[in-house]
N, C-alpha and C. Protein backbone atom coordinates (compact mmCIF):
# COMPACT_ATOMS: atom_id res chain seq x y z
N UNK A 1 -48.84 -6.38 -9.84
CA UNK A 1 -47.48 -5.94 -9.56
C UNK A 1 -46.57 -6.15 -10.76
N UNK A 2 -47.08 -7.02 -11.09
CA UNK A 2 -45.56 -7.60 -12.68
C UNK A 2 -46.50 -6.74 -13.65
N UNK A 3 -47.65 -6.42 -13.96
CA UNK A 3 -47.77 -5.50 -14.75
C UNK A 3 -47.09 -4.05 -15.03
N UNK A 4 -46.94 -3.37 -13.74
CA UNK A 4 -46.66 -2.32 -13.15
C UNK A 4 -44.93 -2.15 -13.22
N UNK A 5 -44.73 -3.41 -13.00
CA UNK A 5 -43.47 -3.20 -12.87
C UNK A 5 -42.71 -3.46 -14.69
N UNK A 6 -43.50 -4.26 -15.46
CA UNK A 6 -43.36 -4.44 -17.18
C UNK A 6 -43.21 -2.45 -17.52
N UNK A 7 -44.58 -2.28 -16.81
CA UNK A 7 -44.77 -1.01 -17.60
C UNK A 7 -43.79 -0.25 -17.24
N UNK A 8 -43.14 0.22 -16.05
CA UNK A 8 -42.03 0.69 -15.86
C UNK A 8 -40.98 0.66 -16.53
N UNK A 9 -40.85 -0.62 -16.57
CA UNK A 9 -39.35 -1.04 -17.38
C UNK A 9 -39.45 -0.48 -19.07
N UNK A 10 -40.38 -0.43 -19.41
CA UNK A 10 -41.00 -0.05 -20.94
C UNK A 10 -40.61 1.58 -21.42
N UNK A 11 -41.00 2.28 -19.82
CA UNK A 11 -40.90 3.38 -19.56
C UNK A 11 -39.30 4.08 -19.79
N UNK A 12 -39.05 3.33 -18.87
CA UNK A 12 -37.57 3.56 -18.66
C UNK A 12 -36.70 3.15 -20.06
N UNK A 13 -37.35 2.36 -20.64
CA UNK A 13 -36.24 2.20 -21.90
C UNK A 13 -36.51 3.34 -22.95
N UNK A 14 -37.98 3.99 -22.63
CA UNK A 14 -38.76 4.52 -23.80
C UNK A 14 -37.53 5.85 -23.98
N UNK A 15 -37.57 6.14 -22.51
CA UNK A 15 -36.63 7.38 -21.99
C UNK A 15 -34.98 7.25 -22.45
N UNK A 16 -34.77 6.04 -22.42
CA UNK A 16 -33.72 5.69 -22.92
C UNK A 16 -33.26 5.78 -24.24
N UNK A 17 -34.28 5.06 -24.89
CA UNK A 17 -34.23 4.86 -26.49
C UNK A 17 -34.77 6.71 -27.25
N UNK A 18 -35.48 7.51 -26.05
CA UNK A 18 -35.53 8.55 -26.57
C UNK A 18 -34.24 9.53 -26.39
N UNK A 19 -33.72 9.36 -25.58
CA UNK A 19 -32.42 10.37 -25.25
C UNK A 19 -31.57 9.68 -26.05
N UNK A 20 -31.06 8.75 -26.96
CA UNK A 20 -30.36 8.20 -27.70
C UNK A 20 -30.35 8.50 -29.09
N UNK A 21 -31.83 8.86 -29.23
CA UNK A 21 -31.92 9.39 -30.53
C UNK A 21 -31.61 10.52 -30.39
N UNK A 22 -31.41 11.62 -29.66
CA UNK A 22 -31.10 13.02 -29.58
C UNK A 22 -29.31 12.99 -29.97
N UNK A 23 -28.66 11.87 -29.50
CA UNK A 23 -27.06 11.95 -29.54
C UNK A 23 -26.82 11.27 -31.69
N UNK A 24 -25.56 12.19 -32.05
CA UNK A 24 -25.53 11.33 -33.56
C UNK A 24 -25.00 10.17 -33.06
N UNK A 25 -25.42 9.81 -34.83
CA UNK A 25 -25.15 8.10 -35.10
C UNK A 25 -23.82 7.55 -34.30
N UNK A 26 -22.96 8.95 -34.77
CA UNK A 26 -21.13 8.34 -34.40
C UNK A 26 -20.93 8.43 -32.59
N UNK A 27 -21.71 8.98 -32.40
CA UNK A 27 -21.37 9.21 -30.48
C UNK A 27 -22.18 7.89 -29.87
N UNK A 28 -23.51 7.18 -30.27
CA UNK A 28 -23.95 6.61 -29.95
C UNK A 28 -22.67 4.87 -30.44
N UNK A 29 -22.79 4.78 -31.35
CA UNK A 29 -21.83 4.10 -32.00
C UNK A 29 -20.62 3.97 -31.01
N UNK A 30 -19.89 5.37 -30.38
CA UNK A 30 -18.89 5.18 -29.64
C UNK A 30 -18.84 4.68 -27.92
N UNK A 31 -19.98 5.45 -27.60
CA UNK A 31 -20.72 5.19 -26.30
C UNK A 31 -20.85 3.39 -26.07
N UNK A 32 -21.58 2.82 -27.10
CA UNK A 32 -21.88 1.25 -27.41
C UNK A 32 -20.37 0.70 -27.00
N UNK A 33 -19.32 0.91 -28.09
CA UNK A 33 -18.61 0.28 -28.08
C UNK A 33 -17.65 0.54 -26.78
N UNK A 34 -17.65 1.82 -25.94
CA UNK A 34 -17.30 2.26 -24.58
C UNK A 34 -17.62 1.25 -23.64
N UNK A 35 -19.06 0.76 -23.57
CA UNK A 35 -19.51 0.64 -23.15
C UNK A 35 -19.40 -1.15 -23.10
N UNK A 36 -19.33 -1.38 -23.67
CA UNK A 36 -19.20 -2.73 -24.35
C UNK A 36 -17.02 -2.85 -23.87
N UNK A 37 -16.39 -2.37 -24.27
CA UNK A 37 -15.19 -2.81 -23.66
C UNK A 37 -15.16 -2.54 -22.03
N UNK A 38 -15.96 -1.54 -21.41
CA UNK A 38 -15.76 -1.60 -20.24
C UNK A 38 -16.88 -3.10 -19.40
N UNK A 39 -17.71 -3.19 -19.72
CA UNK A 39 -18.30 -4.33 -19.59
C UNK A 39 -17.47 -6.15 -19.65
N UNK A 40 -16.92 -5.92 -20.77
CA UNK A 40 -15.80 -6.72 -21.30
C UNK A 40 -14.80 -6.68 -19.83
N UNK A 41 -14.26 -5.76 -19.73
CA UNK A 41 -13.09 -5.57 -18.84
C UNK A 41 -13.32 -6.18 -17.52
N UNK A 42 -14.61 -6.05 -17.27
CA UNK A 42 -15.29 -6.28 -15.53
C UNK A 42 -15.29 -7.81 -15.49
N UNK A 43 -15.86 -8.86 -16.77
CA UNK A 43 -15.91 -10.03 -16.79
C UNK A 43 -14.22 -10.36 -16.75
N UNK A 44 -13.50 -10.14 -17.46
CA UNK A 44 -12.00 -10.59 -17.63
C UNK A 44 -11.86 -10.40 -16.17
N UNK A 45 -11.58 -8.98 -15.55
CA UNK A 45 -10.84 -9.01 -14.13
C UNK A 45 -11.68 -10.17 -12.98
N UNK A 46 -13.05 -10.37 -13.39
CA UNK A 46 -13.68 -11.06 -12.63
C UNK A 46 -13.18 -12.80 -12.28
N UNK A 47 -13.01 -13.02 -13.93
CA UNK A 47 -12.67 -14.38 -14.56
C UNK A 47 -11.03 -14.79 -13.84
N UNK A 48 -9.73 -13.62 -14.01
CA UNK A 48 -9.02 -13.92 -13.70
C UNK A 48 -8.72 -13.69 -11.94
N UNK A 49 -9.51 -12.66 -11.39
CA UNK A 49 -9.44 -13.11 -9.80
C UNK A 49 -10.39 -13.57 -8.93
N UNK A 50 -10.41 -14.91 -9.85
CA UNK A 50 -11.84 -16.40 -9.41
C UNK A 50 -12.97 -15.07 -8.35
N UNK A 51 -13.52 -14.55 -9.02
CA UNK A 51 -14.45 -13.56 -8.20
C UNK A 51 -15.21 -14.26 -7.81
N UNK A 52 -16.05 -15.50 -7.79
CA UNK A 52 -16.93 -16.11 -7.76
C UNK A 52 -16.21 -16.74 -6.28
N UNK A 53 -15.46 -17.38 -6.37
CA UNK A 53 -15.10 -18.11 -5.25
C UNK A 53 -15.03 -17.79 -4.01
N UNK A 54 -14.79 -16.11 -3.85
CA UNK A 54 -15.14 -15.14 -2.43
C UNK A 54 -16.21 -15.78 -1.97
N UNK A 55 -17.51 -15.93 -3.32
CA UNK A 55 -18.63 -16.02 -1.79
C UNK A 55 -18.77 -17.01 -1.62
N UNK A 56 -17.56 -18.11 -1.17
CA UNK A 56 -17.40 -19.52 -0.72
C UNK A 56 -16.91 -19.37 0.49
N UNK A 57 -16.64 -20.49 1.51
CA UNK A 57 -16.30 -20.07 2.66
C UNK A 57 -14.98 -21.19 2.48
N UNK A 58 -14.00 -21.66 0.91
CA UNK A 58 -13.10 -22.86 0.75
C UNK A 58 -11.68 -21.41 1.17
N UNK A 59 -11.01 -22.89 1.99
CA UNK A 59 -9.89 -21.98 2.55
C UNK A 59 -9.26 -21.85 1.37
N UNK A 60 -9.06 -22.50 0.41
CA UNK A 60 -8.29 -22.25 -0.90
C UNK A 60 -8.38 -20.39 -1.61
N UNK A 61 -10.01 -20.20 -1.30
CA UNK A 61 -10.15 -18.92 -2.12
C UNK A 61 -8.85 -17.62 -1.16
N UNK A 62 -8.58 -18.02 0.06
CA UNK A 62 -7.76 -17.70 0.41
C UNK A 62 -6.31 -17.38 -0.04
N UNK A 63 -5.69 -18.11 -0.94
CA UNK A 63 -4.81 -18.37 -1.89
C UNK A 63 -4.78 -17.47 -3.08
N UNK A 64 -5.99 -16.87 -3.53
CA UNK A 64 -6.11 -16.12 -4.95
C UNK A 64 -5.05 -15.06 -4.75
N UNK A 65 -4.70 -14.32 -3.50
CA UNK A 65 -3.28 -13.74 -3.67
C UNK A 65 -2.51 -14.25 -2.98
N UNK A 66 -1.10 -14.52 -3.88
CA UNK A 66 0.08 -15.14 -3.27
C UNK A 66 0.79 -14.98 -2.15
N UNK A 67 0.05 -13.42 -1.26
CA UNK A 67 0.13 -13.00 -0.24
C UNK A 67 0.37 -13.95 1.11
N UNK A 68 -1.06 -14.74 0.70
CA UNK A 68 -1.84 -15.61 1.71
C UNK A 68 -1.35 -16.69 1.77
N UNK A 69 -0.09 -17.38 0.80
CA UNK A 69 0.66 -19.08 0.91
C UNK A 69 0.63 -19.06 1.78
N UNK A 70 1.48 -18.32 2.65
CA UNK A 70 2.15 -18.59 3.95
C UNK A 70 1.00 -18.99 4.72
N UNK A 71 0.24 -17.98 4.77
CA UNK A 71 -0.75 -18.11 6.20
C UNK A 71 -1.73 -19.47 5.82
N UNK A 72 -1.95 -20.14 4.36
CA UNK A 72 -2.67 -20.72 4.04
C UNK A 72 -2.03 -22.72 4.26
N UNK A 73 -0.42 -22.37 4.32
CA UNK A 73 0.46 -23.21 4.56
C UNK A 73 0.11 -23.59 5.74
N UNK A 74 0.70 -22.52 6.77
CA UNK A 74 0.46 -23.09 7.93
C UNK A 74 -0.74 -23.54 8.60
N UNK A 75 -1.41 -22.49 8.02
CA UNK A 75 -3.02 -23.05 8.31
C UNK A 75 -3.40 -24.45 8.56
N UNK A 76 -2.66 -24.95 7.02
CA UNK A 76 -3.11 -26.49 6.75
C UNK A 76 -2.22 -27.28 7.61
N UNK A 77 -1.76 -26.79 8.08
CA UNK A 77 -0.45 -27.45 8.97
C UNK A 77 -0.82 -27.77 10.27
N UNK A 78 -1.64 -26.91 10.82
CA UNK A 78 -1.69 -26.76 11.90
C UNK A 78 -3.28 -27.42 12.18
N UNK A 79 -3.35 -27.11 14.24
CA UNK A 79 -4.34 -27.72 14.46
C UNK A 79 -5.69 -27.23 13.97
N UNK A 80 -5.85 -26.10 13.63
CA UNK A 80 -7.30 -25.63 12.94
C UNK A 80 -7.68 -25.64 11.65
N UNK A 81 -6.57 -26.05 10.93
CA UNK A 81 -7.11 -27.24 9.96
C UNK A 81 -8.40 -27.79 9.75
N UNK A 82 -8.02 -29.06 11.53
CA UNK A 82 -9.11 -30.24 11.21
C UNK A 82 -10.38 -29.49 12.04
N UNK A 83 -10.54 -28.58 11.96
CA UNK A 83 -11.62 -27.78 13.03
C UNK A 83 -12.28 -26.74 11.94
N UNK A 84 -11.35 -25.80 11.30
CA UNK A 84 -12.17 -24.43 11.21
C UNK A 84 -11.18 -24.06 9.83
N UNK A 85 -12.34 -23.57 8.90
CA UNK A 85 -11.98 -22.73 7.95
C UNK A 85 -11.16 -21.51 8.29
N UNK A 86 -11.05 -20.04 6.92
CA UNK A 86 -10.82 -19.37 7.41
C UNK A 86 -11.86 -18.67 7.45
N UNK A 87 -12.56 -18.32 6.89
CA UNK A 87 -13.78 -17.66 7.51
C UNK A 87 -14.70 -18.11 9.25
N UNK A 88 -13.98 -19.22 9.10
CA UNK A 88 -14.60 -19.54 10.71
C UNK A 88 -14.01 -18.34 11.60
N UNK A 89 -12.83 -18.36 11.63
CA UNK A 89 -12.06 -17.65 12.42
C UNK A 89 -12.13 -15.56 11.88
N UNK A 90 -11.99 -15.15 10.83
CA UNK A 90 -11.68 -14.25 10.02
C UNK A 90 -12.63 -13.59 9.66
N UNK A 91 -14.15 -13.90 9.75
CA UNK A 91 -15.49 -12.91 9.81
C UNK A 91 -16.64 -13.21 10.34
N UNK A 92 -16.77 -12.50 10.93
CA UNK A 92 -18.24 -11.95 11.92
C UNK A 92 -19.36 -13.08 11.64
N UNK A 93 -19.99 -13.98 12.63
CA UNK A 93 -20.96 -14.63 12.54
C UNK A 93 -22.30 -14.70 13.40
N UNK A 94 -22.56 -13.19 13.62
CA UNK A 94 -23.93 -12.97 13.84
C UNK A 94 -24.83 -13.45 12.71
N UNK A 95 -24.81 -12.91 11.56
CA UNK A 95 -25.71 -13.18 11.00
C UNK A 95 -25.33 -13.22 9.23
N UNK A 96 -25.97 -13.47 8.19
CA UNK A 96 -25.18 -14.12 6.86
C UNK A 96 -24.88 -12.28 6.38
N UNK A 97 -25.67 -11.53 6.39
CA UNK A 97 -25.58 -9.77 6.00
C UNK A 97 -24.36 -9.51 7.14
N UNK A 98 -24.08 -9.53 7.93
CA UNK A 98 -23.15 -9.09 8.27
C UNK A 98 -21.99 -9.59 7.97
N UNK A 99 -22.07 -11.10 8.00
CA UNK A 99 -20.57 -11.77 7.56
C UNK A 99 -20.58 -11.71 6.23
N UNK A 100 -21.35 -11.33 5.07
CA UNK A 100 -21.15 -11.14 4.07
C UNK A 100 -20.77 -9.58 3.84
N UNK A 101 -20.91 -8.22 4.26
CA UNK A 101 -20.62 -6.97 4.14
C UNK A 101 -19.23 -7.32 4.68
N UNK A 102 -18.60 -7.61 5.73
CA UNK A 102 -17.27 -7.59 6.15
C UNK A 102 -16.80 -8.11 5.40
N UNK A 103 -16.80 -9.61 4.41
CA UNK A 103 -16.08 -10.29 3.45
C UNK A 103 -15.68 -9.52 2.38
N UNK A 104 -17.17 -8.50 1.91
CA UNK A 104 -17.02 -7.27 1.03
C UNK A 104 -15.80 -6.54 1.32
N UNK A 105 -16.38 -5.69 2.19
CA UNK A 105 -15.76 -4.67 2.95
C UNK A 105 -13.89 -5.35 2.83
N UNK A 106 -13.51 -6.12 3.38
CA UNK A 106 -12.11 -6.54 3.80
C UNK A 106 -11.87 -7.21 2.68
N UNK A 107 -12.49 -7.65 1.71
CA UNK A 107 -11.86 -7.95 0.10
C UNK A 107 -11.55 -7.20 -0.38
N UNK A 108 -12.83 -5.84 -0.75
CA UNK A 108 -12.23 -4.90 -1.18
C UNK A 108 -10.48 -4.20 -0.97
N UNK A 109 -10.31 -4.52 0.67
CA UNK A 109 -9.11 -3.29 1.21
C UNK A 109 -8.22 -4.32 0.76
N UNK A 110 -8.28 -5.79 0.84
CA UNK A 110 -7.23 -6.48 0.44
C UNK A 110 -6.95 -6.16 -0.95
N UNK A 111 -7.79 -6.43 -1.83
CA UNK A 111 -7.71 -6.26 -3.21
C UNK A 111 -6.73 -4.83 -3.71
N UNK A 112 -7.00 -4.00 -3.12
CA UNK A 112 -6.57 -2.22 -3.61
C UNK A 112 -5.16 -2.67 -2.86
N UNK A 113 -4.89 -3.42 -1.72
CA UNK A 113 -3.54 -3.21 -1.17
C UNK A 113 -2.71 -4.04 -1.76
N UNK A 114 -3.63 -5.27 -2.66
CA UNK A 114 -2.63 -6.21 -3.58
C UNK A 114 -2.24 -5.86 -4.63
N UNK A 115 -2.86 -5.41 -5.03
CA UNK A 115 -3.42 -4.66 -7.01
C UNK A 115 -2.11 -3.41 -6.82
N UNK A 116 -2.24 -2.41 -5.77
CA UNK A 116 -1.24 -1.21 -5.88
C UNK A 116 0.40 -1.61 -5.18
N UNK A 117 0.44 -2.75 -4.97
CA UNK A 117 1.58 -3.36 -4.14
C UNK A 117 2.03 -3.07 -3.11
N UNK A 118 0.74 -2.77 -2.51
CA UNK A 118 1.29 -1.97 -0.69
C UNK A 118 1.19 -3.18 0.36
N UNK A 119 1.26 -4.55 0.34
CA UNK A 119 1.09 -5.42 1.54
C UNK A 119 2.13 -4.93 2.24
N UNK A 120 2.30 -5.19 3.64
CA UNK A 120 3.19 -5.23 4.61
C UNK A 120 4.30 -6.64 4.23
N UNK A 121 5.01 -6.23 4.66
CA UNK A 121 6.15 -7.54 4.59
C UNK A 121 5.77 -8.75 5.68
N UNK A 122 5.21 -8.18 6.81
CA UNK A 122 4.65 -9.21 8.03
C UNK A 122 3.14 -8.59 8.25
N UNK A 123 2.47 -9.92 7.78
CA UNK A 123 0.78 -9.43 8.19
C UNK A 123 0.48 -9.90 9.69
N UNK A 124 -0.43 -8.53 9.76
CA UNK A 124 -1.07 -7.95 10.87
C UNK A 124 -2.57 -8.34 10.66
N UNK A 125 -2.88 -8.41 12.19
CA UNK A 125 -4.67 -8.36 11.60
C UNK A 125 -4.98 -6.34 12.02
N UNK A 126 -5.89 -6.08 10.82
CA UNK A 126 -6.55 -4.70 11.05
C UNK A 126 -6.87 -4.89 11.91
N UNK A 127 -7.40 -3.13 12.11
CA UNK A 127 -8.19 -2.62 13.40
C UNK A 127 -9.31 -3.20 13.34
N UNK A 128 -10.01 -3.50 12.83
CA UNK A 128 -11.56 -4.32 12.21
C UNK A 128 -11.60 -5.87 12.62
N UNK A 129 -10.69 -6.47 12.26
CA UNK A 129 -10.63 -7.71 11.99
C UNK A 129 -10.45 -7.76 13.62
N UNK A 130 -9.51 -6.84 14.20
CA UNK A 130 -9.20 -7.85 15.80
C UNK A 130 -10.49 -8.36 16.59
N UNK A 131 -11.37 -7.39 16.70
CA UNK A 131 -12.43 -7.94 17.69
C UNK A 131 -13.56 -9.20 16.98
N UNK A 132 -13.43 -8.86 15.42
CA UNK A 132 -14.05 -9.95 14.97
C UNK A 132 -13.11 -11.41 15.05
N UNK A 133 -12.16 -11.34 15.14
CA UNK A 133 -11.17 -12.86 15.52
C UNK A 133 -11.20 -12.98 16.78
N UNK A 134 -11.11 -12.11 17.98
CA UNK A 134 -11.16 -12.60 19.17
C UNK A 134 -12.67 -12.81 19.75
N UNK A 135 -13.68 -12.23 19.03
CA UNK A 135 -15.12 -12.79 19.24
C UNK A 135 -15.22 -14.31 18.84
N UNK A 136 -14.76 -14.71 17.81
CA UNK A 136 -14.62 -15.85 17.18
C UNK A 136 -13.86 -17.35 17.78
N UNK A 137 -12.78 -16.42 18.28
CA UNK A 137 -11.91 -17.30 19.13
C UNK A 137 -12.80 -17.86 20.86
N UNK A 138 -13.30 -16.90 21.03
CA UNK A 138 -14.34 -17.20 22.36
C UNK A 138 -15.46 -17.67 21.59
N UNK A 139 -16.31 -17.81 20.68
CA UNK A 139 -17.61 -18.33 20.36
C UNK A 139 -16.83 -19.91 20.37
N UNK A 140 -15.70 -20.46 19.70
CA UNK A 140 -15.17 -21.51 19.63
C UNK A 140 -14.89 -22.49 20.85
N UNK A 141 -14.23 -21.77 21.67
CA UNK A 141 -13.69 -22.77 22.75
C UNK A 141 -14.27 -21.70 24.06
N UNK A 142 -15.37 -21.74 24.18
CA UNK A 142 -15.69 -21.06 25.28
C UNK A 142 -16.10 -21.99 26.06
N UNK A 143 -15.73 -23.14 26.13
CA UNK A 143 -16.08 -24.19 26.85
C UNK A 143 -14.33 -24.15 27.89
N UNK A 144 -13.58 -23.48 27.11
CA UNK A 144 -11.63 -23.38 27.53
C UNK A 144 -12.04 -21.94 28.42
N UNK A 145 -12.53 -20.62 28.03
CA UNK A 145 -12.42 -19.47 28.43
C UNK A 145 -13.49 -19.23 29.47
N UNK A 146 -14.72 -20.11 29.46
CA UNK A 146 -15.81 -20.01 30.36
C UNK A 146 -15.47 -18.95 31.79
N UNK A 147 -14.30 -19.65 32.60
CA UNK A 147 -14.00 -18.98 33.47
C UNK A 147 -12.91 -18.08 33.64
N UNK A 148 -12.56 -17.69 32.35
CA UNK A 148 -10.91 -16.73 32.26
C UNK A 148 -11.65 -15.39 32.14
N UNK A 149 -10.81 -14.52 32.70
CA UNK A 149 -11.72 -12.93 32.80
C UNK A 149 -11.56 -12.09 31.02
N UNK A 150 -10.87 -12.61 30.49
CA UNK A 150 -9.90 -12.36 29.04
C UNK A 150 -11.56 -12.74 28.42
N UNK A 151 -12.42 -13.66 28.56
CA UNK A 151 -13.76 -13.81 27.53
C UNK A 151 -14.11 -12.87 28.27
N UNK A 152 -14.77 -12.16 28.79
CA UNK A 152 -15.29 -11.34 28.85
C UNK A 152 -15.34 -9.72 28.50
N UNK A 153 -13.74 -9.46 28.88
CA UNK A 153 -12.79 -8.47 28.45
C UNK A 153 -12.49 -8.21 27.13
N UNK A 154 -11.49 -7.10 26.60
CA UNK A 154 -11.30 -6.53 25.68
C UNK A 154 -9.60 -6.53 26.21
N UNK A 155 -9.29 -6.29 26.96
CA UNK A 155 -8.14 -6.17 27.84
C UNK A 155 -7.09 -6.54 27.07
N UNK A 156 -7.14 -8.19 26.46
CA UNK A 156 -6.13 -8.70 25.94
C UNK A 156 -6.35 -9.74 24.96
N UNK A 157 -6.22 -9.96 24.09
CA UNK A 157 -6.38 -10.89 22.86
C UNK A 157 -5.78 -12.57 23.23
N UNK A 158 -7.21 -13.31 22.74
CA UNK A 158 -6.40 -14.68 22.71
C UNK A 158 -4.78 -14.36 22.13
N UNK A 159 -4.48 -14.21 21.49
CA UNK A 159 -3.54 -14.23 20.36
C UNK A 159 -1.97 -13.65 20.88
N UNK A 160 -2.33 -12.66 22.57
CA UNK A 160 -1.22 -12.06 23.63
C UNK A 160 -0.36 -13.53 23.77
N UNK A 161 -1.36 -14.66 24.09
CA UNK A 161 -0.29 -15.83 24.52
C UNK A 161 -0.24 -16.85 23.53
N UNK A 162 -1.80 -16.96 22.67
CA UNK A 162 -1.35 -18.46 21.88
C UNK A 162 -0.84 -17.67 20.59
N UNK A 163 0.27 -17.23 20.44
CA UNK A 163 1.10 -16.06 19.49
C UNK A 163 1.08 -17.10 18.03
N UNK A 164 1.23 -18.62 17.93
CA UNK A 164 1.78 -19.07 17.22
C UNK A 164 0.55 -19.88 16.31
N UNK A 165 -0.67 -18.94 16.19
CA UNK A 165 -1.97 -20.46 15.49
C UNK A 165 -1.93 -20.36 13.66
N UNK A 166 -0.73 -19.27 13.34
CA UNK A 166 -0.45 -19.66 12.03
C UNK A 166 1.08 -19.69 11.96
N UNK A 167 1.26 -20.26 12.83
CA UNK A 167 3.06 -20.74 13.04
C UNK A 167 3.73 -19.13 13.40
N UNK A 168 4.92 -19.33 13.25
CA UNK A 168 5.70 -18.39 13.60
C UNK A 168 5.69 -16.98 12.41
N UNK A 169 5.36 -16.17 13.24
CA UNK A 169 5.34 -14.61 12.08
C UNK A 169 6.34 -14.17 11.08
N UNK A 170 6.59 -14.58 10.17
CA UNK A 170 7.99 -13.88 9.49
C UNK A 170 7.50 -13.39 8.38
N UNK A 171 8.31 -12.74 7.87
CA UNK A 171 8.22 -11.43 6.44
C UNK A 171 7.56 -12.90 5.84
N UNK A 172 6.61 -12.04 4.48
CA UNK A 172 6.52 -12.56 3.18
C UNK A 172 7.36 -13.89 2.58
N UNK A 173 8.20 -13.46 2.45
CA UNK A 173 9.66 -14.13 1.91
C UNK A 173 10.34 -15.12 2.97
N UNK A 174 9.97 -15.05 3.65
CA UNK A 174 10.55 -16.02 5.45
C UNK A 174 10.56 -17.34 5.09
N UNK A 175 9.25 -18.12 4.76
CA UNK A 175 8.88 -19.20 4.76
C UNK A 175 9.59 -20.20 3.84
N UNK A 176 10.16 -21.38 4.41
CA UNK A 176 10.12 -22.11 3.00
C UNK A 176 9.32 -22.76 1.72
N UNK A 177 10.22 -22.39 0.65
CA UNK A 177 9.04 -22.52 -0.70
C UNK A 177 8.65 -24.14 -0.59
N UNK A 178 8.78 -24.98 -0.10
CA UNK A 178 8.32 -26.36 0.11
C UNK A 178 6.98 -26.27 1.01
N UNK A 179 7.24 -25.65 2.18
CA UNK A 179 5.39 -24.77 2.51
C UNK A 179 4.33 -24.64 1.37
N UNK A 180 5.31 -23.62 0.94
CA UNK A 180 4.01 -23.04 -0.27
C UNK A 180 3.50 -24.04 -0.64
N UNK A 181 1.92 -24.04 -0.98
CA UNK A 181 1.45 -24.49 -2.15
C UNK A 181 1.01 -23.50 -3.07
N UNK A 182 1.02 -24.81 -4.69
CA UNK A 182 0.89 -23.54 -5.68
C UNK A 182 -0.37 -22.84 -5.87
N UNK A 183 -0.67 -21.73 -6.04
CA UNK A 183 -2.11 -21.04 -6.45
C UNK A 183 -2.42 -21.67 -7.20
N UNK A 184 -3.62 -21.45 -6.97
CA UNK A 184 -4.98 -21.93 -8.47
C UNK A 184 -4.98 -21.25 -9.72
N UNK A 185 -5.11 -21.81 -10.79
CA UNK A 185 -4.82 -21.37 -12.12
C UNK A 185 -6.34 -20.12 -12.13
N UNK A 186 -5.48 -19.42 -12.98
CA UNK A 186 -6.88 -18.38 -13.34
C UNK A 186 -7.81 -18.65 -14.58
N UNK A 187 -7.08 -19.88 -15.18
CA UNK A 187 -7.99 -20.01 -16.62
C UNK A 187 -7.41 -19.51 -17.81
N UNK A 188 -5.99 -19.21 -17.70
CA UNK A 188 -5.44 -17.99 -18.90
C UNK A 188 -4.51 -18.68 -19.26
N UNK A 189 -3.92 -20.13 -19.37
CA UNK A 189 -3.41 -21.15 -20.48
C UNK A 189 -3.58 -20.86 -21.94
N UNK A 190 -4.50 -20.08 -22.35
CA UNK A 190 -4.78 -19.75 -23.95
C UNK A 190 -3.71 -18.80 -24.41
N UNK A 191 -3.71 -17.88 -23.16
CA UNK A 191 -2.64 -16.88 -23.37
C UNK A 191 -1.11 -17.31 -23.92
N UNK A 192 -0.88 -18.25 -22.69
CA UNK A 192 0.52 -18.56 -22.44
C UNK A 192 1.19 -19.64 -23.91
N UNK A 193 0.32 -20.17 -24.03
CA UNK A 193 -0.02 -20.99 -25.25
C UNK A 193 0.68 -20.14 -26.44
N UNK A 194 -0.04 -19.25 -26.73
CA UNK A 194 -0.22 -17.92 -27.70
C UNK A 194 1.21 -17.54 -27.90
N UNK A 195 1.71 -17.25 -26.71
CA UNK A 195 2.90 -16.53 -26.56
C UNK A 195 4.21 -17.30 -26.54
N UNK A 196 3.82 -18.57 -27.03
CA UNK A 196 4.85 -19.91 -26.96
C UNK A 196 5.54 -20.70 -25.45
N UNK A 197 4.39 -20.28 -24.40
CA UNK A 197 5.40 -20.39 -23.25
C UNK A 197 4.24 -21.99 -23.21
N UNK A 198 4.49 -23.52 -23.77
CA UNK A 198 3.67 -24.40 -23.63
C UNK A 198 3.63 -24.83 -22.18
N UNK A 199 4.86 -24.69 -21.79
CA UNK A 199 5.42 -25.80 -20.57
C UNK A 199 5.24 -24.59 -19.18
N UNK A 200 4.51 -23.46 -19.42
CA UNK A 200 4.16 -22.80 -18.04
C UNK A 200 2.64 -23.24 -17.46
């Protein structure tokens, strides 16, 4: 099998290194260096939005947009804290492929809605996310819901009455900045340095 699969790879470069010679010196030359800053670019955006830390389940990675203080504030504030991450509550735990495609999946939509500046002023959970939080909320205390017709149902969301498990809902801007805690550095002190700002 590792023979087979050497020889392939041999193959595939042969094809490679032959269609390369067909392009001139200067296009190949430009392609490289194309190729090489876009490569470049993927590590930087990676480096500065801790990409690595998604596939952690630390409520902190929560924090990488400033979006999330609030909810990450109260979080810590509150009683599920000393109980449950946010991924406890926030994605699907059938199985590690599924709770890992949804983490995908709902990073991605967060990411494009942070990056283009479209958040809502008061977060909502998606259409997606509801049944995966109220599945979650019954896998938890179904020892509380055992006999309420609501676990079984679709009818009505934990969340109709216990309204308040990341405190009270207000805009973005609502909260006091003594809540907040500060985000995690991205690693880009060299910059700031550079640009004379020592004391940021």
């Amino acid at each position: 099998m590792t023979d087979s699969c050497l020889w392939s790879v041999g193959i595939a470069l042969g094809y490679i290194r032959g269609g390369l010679a067909r392009i001139p010196w200067g296009w190949q030359w430009a392609l490289s260096v194309s190729v090489g800053i876009a490569l470049g670019m993927v590590v930087w955006v990676a480096r500065i939005s801790n990409a690595m830390s998604y596939l952690s389940d630390a409520p902190e990675t929560c924090m990488n947009c400033h979006v999330m203080t609030d909810a990450y504030a109260t979080w810590r504030r509150g009683s599920h804290a000393r109980a449950a991450v946010c991924n406890d509550c926030h994605v699907p735990h059938e199985n590690v492929a599924a709770k890992m495609a949804f983490k995908a999946m709902d990073g991605t939509k967060h990411s494009a809605v942070f990056t283009l500046r479209r958040e809502p002023q008061v977060l909502h959970l998606s259409t997606l996310a509801r049944p995966v939080v109220q599945a979650n909320c019954i896998r938890c205390h179904m020892d509380q819901v055992a006999m309420i017709r609501v676990a079984g149902t679709s009818e009505r969301a934990c969340w109709d009455c216990h309204r308040e498990i990341h405190g009270q809902v207000h805009g973005l801007s609502a909260s006091p900045e003594v809540l907040r805690p500060g985000l995690p550095g991205a690693g880009l002190n060299w910059i700031k340095k550079g640009l004379g700002h020592d004391g940021l």
